[in-house]
Protein backbone atom coordinates (compact mmCIF):
# COMPACT_ATOMS: atom_id res chain seq x y z
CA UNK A 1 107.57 98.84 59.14
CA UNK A 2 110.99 99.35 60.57
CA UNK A 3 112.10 96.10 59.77
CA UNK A 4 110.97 96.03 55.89
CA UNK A 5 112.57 99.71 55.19
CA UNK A 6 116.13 97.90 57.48
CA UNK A 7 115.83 94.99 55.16
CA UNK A 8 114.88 96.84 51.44
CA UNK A 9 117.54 99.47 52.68
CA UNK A 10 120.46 96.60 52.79
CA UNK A 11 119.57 95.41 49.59
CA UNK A 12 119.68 98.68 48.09
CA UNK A 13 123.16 99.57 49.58
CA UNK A 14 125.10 96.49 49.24
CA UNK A 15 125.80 96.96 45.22
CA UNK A 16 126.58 99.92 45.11
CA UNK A 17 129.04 99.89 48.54
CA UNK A 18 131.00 96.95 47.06
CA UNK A 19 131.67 98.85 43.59
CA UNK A 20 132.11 102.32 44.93
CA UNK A 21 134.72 102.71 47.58
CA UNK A 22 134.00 106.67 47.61
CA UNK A 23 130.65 105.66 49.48
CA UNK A 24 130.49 109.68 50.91
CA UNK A 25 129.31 110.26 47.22
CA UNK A 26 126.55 108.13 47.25
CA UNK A 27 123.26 110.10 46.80
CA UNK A 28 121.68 110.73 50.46
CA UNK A 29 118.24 109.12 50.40
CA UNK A 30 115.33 111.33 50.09
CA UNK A 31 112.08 111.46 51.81
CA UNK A 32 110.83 110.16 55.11
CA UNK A 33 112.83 108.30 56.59
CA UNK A 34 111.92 105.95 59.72
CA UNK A 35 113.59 107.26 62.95
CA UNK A 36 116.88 106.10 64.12
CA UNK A 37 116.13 103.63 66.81
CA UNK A 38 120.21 104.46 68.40
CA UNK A 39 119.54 108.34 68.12
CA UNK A 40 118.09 110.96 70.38
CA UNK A 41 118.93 108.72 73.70
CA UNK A 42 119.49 109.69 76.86
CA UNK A 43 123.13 109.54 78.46
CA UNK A 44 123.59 106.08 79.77
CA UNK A 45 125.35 107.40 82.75
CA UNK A 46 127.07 105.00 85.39
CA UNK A 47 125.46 104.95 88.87
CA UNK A 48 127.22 105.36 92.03
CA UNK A 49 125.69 103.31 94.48
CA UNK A 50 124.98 103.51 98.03
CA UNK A 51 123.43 101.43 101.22
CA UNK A 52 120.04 102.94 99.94
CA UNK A 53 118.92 103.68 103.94
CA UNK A 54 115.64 105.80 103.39
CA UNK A 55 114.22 108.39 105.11
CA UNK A 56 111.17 107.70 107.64
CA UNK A 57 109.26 109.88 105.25
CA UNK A 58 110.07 107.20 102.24
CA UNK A 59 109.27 104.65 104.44
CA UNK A 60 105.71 103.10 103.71
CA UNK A 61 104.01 100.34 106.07
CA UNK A 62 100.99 98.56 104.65
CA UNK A 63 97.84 97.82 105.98
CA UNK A 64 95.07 95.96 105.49
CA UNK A 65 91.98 94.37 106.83
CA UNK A 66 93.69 91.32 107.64
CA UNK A 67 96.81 92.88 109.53
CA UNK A 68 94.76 94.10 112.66
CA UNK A 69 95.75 91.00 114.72
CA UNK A 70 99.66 91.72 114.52
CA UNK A 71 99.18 95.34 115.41
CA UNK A 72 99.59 96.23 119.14
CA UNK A 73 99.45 99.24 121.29
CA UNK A 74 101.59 97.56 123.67
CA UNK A 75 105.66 98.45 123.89
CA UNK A 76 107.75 95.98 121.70
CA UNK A 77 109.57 92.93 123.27
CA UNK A 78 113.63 94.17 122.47
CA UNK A 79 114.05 90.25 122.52
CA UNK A 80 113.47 87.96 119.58
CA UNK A 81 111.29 86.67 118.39
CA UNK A 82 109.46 90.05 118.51
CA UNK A 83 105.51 88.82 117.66
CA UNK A 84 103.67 91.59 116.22
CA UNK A 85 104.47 95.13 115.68
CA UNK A 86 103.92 97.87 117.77
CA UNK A 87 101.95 101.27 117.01
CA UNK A 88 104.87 102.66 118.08
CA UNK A 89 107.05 101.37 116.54
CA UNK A 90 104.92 102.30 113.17
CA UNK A 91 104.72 105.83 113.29
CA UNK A 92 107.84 106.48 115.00
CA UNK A 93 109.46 104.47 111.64
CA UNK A 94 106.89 105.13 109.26
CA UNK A 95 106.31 107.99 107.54
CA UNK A 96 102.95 106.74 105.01
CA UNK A 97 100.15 104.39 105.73
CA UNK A 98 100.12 102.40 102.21
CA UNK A 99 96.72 100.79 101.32
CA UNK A 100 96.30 98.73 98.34
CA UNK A 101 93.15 98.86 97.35
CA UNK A 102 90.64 97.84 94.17
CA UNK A 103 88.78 100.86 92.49
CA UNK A 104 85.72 98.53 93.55
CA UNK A 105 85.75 95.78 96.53
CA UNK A 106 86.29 92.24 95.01
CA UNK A 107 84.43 90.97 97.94
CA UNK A 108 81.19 92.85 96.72
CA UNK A 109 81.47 91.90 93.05
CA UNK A 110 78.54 89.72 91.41
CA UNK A 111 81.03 86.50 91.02
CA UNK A 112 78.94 85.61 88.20
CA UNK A 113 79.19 88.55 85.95
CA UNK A 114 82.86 89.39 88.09
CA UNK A 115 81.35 93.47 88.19
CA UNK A 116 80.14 95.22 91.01
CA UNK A 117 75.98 95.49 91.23
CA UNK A 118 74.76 99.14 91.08
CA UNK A 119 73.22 98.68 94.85
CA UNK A 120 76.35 97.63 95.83
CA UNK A 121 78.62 100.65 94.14
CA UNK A 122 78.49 102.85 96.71
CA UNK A 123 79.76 100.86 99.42
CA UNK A 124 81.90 99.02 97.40
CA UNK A 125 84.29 102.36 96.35
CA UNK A 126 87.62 103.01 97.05
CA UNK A 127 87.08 106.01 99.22
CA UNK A 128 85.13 103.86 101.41
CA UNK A 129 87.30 101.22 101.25
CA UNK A 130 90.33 103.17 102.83
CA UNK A 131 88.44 105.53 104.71
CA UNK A 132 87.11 102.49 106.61
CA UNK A 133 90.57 101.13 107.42
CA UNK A 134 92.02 104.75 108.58
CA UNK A 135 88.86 104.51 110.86
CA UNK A 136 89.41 101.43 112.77
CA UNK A 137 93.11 101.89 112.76
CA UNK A 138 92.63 105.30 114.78
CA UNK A 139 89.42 103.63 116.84
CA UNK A 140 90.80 100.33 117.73
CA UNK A 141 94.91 101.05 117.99
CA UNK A 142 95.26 104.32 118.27
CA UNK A 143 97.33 104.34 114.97
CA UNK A 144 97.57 107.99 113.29
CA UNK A 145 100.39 108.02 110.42
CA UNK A 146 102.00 110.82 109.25
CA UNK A 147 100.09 110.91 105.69
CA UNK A 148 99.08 107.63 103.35
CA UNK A 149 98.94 106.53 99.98
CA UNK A 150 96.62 104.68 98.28
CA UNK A 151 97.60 102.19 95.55
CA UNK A 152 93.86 101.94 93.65
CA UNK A 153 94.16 98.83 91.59
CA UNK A 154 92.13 99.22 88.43
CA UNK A 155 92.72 95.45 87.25
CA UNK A 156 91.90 91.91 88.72
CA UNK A 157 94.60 90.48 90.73
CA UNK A 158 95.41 88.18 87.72
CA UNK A 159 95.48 91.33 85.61
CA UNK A 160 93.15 90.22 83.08
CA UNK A 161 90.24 92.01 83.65
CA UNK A 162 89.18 95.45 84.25
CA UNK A 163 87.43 95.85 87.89
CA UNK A 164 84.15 98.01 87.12
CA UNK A 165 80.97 98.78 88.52
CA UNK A 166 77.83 96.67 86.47
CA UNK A 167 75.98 98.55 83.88
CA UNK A 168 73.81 97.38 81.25
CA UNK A 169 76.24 96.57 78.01
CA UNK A 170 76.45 93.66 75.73
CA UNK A 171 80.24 94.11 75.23
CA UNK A 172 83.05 93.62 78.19
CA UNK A 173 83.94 96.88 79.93
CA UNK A 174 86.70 98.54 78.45
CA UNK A 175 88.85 101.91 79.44
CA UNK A 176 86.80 103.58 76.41
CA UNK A 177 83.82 102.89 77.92
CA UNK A 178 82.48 106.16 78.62
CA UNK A 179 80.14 105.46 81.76
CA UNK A 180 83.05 103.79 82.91
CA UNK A 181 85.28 106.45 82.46
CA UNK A 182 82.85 108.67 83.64
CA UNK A 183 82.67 105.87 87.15
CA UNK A 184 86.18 105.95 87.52
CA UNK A 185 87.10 110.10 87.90
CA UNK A 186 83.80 110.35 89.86
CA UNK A 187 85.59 107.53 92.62
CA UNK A 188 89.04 109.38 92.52
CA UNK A 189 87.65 112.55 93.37
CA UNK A 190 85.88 110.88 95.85
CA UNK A 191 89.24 109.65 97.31
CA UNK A 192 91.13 112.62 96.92
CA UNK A 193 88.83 114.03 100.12
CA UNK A 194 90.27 111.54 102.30
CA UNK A 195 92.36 113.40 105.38
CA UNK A 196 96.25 112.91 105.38
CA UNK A 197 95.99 112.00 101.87
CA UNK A 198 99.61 112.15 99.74
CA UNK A 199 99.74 110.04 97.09
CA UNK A 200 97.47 108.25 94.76
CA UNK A 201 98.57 106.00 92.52
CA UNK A 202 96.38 104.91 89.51
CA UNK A 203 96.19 101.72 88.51
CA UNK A 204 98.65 98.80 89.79
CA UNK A 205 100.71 97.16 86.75
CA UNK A 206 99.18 98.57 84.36
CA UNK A 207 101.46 98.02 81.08
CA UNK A 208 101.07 94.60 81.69
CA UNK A 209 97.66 95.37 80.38
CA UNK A 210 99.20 96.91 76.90
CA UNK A 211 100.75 92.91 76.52
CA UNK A 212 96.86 91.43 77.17
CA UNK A 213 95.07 89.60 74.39
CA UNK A 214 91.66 88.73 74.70
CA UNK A 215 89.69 85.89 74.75
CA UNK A 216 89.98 85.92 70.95
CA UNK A 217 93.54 86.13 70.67
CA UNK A 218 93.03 89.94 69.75
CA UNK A 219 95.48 92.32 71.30
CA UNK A 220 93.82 95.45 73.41
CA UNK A 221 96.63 97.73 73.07
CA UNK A 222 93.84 100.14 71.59
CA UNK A 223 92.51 100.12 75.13
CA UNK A 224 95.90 100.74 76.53
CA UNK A 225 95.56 104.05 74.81
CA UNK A 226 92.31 104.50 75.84
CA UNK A 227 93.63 103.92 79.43
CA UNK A 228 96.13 106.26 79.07
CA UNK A 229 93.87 109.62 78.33
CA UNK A 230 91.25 108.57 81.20
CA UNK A 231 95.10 108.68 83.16
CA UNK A 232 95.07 112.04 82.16
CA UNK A 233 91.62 113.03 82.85
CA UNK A 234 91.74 111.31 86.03
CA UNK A 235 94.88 113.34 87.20
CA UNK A 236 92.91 116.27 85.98
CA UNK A 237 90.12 115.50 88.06
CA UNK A 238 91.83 114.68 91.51
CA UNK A 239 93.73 117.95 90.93
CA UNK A 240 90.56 119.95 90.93
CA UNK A 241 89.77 118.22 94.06
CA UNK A 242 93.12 117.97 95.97
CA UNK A 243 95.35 120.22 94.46
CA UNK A 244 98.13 118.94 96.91
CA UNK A 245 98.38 115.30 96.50
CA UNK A 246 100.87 113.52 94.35
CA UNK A 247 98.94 111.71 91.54
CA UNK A 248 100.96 109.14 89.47
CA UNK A 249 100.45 106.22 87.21
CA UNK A 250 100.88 102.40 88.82
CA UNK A 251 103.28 100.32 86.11
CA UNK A 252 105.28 97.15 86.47
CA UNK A 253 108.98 97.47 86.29
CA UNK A 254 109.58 93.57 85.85
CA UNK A 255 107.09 93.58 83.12
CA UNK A 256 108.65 97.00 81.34
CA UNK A 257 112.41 95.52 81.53
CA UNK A 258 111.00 91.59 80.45
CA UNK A 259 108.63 92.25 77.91
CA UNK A 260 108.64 95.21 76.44
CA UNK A 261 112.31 95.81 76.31
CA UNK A 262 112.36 92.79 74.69
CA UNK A 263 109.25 93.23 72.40
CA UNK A 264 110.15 96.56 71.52
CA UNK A 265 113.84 95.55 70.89
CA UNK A 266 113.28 92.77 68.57
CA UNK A 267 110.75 95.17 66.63
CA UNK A 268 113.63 97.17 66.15
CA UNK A 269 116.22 94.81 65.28
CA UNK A 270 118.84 96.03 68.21
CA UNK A 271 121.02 93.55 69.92
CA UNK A 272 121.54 92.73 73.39
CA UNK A 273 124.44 95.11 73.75
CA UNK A 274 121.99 98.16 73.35
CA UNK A 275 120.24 98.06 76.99
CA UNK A 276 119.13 101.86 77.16
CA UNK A 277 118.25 101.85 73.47
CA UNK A 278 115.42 98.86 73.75
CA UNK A 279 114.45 100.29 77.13
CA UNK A 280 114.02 103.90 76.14
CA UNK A 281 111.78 103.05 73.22
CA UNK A 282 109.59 100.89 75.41
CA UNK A 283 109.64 103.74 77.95
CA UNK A 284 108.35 105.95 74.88
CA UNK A 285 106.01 103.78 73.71
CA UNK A 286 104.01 102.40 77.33
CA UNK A 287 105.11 105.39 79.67
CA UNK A 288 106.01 108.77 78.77
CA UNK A 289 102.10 108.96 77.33
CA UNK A 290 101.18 108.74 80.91
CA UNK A 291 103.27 111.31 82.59
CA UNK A 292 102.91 114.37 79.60
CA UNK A 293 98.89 115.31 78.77
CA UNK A 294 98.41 117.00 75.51
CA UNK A 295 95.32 118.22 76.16
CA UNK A 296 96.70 120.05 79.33
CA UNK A 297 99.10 122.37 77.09
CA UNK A 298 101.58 119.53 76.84
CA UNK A 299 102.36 119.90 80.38
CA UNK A 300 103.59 117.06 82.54
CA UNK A 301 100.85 114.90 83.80
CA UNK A 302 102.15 112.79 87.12
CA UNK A 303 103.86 114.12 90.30
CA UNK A 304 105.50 110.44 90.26
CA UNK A 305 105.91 107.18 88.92
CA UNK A 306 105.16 104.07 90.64
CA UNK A 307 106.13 100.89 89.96
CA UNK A 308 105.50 97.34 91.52
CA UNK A 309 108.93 95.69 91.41
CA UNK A 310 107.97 91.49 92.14
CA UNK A 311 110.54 89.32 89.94
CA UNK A 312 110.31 86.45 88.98
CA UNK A 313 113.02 85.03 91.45
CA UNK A 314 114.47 82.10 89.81
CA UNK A 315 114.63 84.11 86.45
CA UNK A 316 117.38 86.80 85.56
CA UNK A 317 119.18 88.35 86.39
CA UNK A 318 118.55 87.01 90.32
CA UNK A 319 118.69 82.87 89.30
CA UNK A 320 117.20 82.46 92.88
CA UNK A 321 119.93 83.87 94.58
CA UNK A 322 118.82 87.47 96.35
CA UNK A 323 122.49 88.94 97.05
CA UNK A 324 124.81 87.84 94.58
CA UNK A 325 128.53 87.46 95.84
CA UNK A 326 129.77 86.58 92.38
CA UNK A 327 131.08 90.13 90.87
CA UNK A 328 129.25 89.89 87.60
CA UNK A 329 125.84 87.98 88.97
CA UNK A 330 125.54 91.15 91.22
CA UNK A 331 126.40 93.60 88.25
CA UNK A 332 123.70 91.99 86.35
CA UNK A 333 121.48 92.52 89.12
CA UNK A 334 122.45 96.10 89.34
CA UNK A 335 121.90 96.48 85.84
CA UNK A 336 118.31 95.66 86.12
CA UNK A 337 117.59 98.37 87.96
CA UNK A 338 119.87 101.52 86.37
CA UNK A 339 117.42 103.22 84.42
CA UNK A 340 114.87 103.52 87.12
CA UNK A 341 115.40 107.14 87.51
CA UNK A 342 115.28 107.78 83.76
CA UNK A 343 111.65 105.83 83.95
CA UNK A 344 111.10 109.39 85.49
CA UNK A 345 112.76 111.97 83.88
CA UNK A 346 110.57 113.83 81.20
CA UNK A 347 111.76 116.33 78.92
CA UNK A 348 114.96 117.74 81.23
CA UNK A 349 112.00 117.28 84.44
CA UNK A 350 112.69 114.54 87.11
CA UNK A 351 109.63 113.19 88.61
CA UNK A 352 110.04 110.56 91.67
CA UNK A 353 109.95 106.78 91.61
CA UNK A 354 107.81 105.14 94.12
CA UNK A 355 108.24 101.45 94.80
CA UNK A 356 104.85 100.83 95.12
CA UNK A 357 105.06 97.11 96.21
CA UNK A 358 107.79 94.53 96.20
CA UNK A 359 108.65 91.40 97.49
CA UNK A 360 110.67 88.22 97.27
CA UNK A 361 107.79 85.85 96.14
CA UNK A 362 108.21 81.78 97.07
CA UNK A 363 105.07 79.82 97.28
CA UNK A 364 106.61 78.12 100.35
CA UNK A 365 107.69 80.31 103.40
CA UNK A 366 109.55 77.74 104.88
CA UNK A 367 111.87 77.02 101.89
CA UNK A 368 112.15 80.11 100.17
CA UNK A 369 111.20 83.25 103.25
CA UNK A 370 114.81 83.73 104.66
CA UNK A 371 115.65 85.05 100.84
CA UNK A 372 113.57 88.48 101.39
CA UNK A 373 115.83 90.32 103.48
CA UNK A 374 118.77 89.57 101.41
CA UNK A 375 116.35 90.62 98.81
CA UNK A 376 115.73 93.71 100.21
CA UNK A 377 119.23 94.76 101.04
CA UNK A 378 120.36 94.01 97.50
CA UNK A 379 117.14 96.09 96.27
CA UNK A 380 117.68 98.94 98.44
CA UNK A 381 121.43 99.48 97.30
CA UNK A 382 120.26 98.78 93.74
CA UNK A 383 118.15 101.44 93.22
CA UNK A 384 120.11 104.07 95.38
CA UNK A 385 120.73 105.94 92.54
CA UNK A 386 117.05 106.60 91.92
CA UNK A 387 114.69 109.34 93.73
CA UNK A 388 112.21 107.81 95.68
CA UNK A 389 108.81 108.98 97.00
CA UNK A 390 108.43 106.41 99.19
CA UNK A 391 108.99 102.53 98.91
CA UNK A 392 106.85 99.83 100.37
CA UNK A 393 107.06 95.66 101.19
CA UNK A 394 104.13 94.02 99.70
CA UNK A 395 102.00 93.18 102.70
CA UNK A 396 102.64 93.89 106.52
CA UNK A 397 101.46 90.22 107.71
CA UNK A 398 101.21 86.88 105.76
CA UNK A 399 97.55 85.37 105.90
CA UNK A 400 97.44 82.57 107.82
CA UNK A 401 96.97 79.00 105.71
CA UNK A 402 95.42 77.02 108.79
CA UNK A 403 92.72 78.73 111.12
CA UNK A 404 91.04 76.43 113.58
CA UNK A 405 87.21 76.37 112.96
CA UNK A 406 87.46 78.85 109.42
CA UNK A 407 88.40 79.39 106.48
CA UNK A 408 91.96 80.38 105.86
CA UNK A 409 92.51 84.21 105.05
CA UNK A 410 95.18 82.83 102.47
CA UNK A 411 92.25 80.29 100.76
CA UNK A 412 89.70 83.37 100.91
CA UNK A 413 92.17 85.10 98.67
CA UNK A 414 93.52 82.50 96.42
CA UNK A 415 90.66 80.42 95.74
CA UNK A 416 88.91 79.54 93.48
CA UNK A 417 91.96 80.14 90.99
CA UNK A 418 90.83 82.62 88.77
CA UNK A 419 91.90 86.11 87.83
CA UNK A 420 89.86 87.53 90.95
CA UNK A 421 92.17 85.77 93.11
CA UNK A 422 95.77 86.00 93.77
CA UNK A 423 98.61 83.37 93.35
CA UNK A 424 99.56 81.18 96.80
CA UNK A 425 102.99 83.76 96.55
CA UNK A 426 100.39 86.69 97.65
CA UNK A 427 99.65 84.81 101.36
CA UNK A 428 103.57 84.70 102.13
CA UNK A 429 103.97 88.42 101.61
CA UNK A 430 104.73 90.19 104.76
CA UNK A 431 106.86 91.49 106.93
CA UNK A 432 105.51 89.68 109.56
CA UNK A 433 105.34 85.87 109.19
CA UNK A 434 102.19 83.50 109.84
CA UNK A 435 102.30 83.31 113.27
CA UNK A 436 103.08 87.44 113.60
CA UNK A 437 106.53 87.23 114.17
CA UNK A 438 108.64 89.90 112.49
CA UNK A 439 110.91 88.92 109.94
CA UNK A 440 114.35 91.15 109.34
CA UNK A 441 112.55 93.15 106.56
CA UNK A 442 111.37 95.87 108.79
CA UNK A 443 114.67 95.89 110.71
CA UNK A 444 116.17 96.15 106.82
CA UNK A 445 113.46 98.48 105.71
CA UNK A 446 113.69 101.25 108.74
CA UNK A 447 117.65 101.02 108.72
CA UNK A 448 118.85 105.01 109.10
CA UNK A 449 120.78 106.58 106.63
């Protein structure tokens, strides 16, 4: 619409401009008129930088079912190679327990219709799920954190499909499904009970949901709506729950800055040159719905906004290199991140960024692995700027690719290759390598400021 108003516009003007040189005479148009895509922005203020050292209280550790083996209640070795991590090294470092979790378990899902089965649900829940974990952490090491947070994925790892419970419809679940709806508020108040709660985040990556097609080439941004009121109605309902948790929507910041900027920009017809233009409107368009409710009296709707931050590594602006020496390859990297903190900042109100997840991904740990700390040091410094809840690596131990006598953790969660299963990058995630050795992230990560 934009474009044919630009384009009719131009032909209108470009008569009358070349034959009248007293162009402040020329009648003002009348009417709607579309909005200015260069108006109404924000100041695009330069950052000052720091080392980015966090606090123990931003500092999150995650846990999962498969990172019992590296956890110890035995003093650390000073020495490297340190093997495993201690519990006290954990809570006396870390300030949240982080557990990424699906709304429903992927292990309990009918493979064949990919939903969970209705004598499964209950079991198969997110409040179980992490309540379950906190359990044996406190039974079999002794590990109490200081709070958690619970990243409650609400798509399949391949981000494709929407995880639900089964119920008897023709059609594929959608966000506008009411029973589902109805499933997914009912399983958030559920978790909102769980002790040393802090922060919930809902949904992991979710606007790259508002880029899906479906199977018949048909976009669902209609759902993205649809997902963004049962946002609202789910913050509603943890609220009435747990009125002292942080609740906030789960986004992607590679996908926001890739492909929105960039879809959103080209709708508009703005060049490269206007950064914080393209981003701002894609901020309007896939975020600031989430974080201000309409039918809560307009007020804000999110304590925070969390974002998984996973480039692509041998794309820009990092080319494969994680700490750029070259003045300009590290200004471009800097520039990726400097409107984090405006990702958060709604009408004059400045609402936290949480790094949900991130990670330097390779699909080989021996070529690519001694990039992540770099990674992380050039992240941290990055985004100093910003005010964080709490950042977090992607996993606390890699899953081991060659068990004597089993199957591989890494093959139970990468195989069959499908959109229930993660890509080969997912088993090299951690902090801790395949054999439980630490690598330099957590050194990196727990630096003081």
């Amino acid at each position: 619409m934009f474009q044919r108003w630009l384009f009719s516009t131009v032909l209108s003007l470009s008569v009358p401009l070349l034959a009248c040189p007293a162009c402040e005479d020329a009648p003002k148009p009348e009417g709607p008129q579309p909005p200015d895509p260069l108006g109404d922005l924000p100041d695009d203020i330069e950052p000052i930088l720091g080392d980015g050292h966090l606090l123990v209280a931003q500092r999150g550790v995650p846990v999962d079912d498969e990172d019992f083996a590296v956890i110890s209640d035995r003093p650390e070795d000073p020495n490297p190679p340190r093997v495993g991590v201690s519990v006290d090294r954990l809570t006396d470092e870390f300030g949240l327990l982080v557990l990424n979790l699906p709304y429903v378990s992927l292990r309990l899902r009918d493979s064949s219709r990919g939903c969970v089965p209705s004598d499964r649900a209950e079991e198969a829940r997110v409040a179980v799920l992490a309540d379950d974990i906190v359990q044996r952490l406190d039974e079999e090491k002794g590990l109490r954190m200081a709070g958690i947070a619970v990243n409650v994925d609400l798509l399949s790892p391949g981000r494709t499909e929407i995880l639900s419970e089964c119920f008897p419809i023709g059609a594929k679940v959608r966000f506008g499904e009411p029973q589902h709806r109805e499933n997914l508020k009912r399983a958030f108040r559920e978790l909102a009970l769980l002790p040393g709660l802090r922060y919930i985040t809902v949904g992991q990556d979710m606007n790259r949901y508002f880029h899906l097609v479906d199977g018949e080439g048909l976009s669902v941004q209609d759902d993205y709506a649809n997902f963004i009121t049962l946002y609202r109605e789910i913050y509603i309902a943890i609220k009435e729950v747990n009125p002292a948790v942080k609740v906030g929507p789960g986004l992607s910041w590679d996908f926001l800055m890739n492909n929105t900027t960039a879809q959103v920009s080209g709708e508009l017809g703005l060049s490269s040159a206007a950064r914080l233009a393209g981003f701002y409107r894609a901020w309007q368009r896939t975020v600031r719905p989430l974080l201000v409710s309409k039918t809560n009296g307009g007020t804000v709707a999110a304590d925070f906004v969390g974002f998984s931050i996973l480039p692509e590594t041998t794309a820009e602006p990092f080319e494969d290199v994680p700490s750029p020496v070259d003045p300009d390859h590290l200004k471009a990297v800097r520039a990726y991140f400097r409107y984090l903190p405006l990702a958060g900042n709604v009408d004059g109100r400045q609402l936290d960024i949480a790094i949900t997840q991130t990670d330097w991904r390779v699909r080989s740990a021996a070529t690519g692995a001694s990039k992540k700390g770099p990674y992380l040091t050039t992240l941290k410094s990055a985004v100093s700027h910003t005010p964080l809840a709490f950042m977090a690596w992607r996993r606390l131990s890699d899953l081991p690719t060659d068990t004597e006598g089993q199957t591989p953790a890494c093959e139970q969660f990468t195989i069959p290759e499908d959109t229930f299963h993660y890509k080969p990058d997912y088993c090299i995630g951690g902090m801790l390598d395949g054999d439980g050795r630490q690598r330099d992230i957590i050194d990196i990560l727990t630096q003081a400021p």
